[in-house]
PDB file of N, CA and C in Angstrom:
ATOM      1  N   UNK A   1      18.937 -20.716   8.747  1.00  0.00           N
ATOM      2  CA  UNK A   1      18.650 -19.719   7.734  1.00  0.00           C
ATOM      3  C   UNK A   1      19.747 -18.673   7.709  1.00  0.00           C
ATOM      4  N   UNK A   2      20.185 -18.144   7.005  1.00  0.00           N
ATOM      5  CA  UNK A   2      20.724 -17.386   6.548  1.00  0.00           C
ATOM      6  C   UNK A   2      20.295 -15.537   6.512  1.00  0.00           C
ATOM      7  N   UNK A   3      20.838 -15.385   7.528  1.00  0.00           N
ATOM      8  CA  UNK A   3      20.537 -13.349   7.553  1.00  0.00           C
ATOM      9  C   UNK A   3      21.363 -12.774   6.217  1.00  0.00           C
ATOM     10  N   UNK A   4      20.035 -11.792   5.463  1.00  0.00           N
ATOM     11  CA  UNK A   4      20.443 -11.499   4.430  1.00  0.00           C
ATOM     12  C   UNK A   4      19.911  -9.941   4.359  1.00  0.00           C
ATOM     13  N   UNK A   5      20.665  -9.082   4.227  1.00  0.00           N
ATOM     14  CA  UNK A   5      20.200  -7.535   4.313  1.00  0.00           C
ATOM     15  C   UNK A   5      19.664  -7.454   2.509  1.00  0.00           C
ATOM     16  N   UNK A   6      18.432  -6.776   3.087  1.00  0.00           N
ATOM     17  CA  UNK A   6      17.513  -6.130   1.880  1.00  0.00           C
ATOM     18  C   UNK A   6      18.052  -4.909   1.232  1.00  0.00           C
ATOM     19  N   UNK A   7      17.916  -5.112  -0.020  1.00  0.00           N
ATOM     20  CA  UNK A   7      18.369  -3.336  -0.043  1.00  0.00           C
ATOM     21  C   UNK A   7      17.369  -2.988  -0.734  1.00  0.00           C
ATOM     22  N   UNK A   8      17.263  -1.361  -0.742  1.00  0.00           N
ATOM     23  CA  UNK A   8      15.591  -0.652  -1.296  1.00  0.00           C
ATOM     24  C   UNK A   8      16.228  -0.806  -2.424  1.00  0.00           C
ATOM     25  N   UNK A   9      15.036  -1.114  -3.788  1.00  0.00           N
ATOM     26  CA  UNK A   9      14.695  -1.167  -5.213  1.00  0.00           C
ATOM     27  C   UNK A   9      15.069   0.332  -5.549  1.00  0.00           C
ATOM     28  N   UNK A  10      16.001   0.167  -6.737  1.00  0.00           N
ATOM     29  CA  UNK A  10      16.333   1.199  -7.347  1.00  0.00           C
ATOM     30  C   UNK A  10      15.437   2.622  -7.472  1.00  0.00           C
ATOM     31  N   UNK A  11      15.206   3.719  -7.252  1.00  0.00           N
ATOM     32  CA  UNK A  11      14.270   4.778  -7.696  1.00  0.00           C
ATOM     33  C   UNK A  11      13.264   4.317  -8.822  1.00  0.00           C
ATOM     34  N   UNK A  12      14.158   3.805  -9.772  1.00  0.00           N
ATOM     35  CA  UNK A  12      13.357   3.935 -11.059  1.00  0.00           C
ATOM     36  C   UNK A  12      12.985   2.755 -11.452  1.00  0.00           C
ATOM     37  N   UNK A  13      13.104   2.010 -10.536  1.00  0.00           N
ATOM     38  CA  UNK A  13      12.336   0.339 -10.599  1.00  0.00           C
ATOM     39  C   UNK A  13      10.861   0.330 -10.198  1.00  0.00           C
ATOM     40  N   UNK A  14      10.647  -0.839 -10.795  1.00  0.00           N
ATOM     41  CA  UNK A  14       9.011  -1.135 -10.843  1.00  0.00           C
ATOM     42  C   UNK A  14       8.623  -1.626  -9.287  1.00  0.00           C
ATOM     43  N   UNK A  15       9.517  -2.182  -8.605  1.00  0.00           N
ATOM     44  CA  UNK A  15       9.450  -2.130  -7.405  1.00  0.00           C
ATOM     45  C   UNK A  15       9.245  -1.145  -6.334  1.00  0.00           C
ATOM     46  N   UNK A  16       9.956  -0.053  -6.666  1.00  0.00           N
ATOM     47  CA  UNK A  16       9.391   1.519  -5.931  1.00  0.00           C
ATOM     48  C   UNK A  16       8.390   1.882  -6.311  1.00  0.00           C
ATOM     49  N   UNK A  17       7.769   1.886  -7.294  1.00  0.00           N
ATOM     50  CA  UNK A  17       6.458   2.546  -6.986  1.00  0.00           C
ATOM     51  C   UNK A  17       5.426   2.058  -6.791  1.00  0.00           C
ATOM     52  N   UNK A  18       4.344   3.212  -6.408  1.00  0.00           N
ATOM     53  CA  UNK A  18       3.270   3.027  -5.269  1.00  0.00           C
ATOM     54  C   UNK A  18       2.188   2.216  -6.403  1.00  0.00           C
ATOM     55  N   UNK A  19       1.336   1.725  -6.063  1.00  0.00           N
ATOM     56  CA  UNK A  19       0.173   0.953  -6.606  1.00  0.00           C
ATOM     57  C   UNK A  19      -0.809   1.819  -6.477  1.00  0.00           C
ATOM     58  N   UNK A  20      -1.877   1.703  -7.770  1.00  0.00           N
ATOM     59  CA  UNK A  20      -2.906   2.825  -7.487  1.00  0.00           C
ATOM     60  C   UNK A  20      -3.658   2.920  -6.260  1.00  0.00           C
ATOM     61  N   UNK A  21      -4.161   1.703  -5.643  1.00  0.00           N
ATOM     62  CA  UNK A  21      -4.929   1.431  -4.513  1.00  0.00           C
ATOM     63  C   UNK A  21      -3.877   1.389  -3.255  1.00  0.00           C
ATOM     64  N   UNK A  22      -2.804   1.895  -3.495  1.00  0.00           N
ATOM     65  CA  UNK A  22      -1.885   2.338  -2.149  1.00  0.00           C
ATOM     66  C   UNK A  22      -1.882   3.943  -2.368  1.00  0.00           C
ATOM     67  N   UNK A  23      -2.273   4.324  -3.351  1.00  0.00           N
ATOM     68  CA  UNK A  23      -1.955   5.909  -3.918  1.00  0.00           C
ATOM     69  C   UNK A  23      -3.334   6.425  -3.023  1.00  0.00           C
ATOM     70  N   UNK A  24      -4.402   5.775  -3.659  1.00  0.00           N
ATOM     71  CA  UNK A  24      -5.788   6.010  -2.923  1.00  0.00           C
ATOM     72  C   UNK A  24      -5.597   5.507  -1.505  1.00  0.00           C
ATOM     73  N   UNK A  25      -5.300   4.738  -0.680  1.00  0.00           N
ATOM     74  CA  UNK A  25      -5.506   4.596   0.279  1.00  0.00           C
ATOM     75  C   UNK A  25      -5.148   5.732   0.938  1.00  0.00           C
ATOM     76  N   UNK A  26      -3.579   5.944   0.651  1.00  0.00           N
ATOM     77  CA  UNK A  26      -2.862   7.610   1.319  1.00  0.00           C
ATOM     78  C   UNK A  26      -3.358   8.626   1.082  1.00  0.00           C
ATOM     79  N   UNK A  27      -4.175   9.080   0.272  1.00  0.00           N
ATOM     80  CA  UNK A  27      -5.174   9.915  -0.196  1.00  0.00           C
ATOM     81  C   UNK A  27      -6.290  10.171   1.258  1.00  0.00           C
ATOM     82  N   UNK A  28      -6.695   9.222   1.034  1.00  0.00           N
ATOM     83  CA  UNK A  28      -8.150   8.895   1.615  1.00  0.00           C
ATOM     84  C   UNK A  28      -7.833   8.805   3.157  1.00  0.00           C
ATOM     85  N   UNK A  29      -6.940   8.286   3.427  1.00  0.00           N
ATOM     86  CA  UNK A  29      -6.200   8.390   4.997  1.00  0.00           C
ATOM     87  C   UNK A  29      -5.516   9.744   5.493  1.00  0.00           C
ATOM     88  N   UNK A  30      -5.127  10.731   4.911  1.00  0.00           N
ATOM     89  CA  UNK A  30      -4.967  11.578   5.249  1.00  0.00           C
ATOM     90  C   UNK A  30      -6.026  12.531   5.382  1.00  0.00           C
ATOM     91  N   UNK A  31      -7.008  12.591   4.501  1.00  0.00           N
ATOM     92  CA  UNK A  31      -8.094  13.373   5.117  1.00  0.00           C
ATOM     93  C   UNK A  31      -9.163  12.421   6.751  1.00  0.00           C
ATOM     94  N   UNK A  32      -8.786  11.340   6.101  1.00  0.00           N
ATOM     95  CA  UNK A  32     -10.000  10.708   7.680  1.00  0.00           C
ATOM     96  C   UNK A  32      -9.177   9.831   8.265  1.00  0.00           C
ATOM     97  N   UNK A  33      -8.236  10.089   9.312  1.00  0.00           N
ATOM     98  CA  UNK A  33      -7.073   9.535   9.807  1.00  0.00           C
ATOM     99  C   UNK A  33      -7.851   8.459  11.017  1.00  0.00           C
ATOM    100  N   UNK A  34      -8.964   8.965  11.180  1.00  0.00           N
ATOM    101  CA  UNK A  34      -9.062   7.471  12.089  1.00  0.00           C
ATOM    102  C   UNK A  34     -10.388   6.799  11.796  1.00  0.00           C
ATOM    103  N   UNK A  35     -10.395   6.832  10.609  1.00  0.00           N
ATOM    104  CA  UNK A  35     -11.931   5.915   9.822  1.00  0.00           C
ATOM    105  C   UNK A  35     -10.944   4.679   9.712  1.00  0.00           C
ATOM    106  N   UNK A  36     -12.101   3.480   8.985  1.00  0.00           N
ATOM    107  CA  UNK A  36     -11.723   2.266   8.925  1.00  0.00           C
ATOM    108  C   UNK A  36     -12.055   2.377   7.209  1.00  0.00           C
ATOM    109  N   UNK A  37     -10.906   2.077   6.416  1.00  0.00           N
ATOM    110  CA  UNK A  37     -11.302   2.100   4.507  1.00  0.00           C
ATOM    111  C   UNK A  37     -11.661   0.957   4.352  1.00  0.00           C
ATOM    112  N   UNK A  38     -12.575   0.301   3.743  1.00  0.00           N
ATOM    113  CA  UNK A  38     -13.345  -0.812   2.851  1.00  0.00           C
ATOM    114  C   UNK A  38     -12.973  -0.677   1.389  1.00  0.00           C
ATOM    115  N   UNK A  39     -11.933  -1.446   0.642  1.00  0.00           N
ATOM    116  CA  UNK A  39     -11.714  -1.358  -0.758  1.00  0.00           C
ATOM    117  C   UNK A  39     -12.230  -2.499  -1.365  1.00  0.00           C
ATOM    118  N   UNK A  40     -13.064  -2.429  -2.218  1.00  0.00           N
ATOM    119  CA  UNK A  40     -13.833  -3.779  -3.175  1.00  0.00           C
ATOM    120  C   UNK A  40     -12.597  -4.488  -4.364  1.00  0.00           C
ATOM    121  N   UNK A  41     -12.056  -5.339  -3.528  1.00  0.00           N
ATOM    122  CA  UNK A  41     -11.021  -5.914  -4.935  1.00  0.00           C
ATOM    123  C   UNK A  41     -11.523  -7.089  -5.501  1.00  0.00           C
ATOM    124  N   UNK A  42     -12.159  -7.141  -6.562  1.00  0.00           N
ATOM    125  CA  UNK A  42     -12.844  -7.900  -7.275  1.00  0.00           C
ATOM    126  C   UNK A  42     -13.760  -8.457  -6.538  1.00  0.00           C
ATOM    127  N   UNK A  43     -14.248  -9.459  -5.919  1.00  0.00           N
ATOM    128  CA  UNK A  43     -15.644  -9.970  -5.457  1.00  0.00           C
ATOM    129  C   UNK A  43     -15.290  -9.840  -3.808  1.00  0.00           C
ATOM    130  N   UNK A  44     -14.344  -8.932  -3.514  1.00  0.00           N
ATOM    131  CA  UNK A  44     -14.483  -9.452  -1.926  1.00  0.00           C
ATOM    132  C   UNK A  44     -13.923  -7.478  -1.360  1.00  0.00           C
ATOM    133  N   UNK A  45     -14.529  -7.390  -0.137  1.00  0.00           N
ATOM    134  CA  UNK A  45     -13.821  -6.369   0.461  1.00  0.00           C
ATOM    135  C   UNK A  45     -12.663  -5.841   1.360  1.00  0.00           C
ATOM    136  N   UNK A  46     -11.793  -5.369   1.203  1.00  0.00           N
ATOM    137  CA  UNK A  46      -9.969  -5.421   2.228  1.00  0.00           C
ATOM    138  C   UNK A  46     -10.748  -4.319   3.101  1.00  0.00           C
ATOM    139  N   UNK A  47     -10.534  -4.397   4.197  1.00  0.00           N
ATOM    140  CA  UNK A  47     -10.254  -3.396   5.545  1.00  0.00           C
ATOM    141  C   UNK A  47      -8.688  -3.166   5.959  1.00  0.00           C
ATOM    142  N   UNK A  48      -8.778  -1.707   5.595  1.00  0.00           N
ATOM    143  CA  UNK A  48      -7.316  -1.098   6.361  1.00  0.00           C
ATOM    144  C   UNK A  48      -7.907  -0.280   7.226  1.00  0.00           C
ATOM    145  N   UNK A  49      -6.968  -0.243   8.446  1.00  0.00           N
ATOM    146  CA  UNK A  49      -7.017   0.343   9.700  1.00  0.00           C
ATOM    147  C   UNK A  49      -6.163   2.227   8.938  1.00  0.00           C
TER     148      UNK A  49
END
């Protein structure tokens, strides 16, 4: 395989920015820094630490 350096997505690319449910997660993690979040994404539930 081949080592290939990443480079960060332009500022103003669709690639830099945050996703609403990453916007809410950082939200919601900064007030309760050591809860466990349950997000409902369509029929099933994600756990972030």
């Amino acid at each position: 395989m081949r080592n290939r350096k990443r480079k960060n997505p332009p500022s103003g690319s669709k690639l830099s920015k945050e996703t609403p449910l990453f916007k809410q997660y950082k939200e919601i993690k900064a007030k309760y820094p050591d809860e466990i979040l349950l997000f409902r994404i369509g029929d099933f539930y994600e756990t972030f630490l």
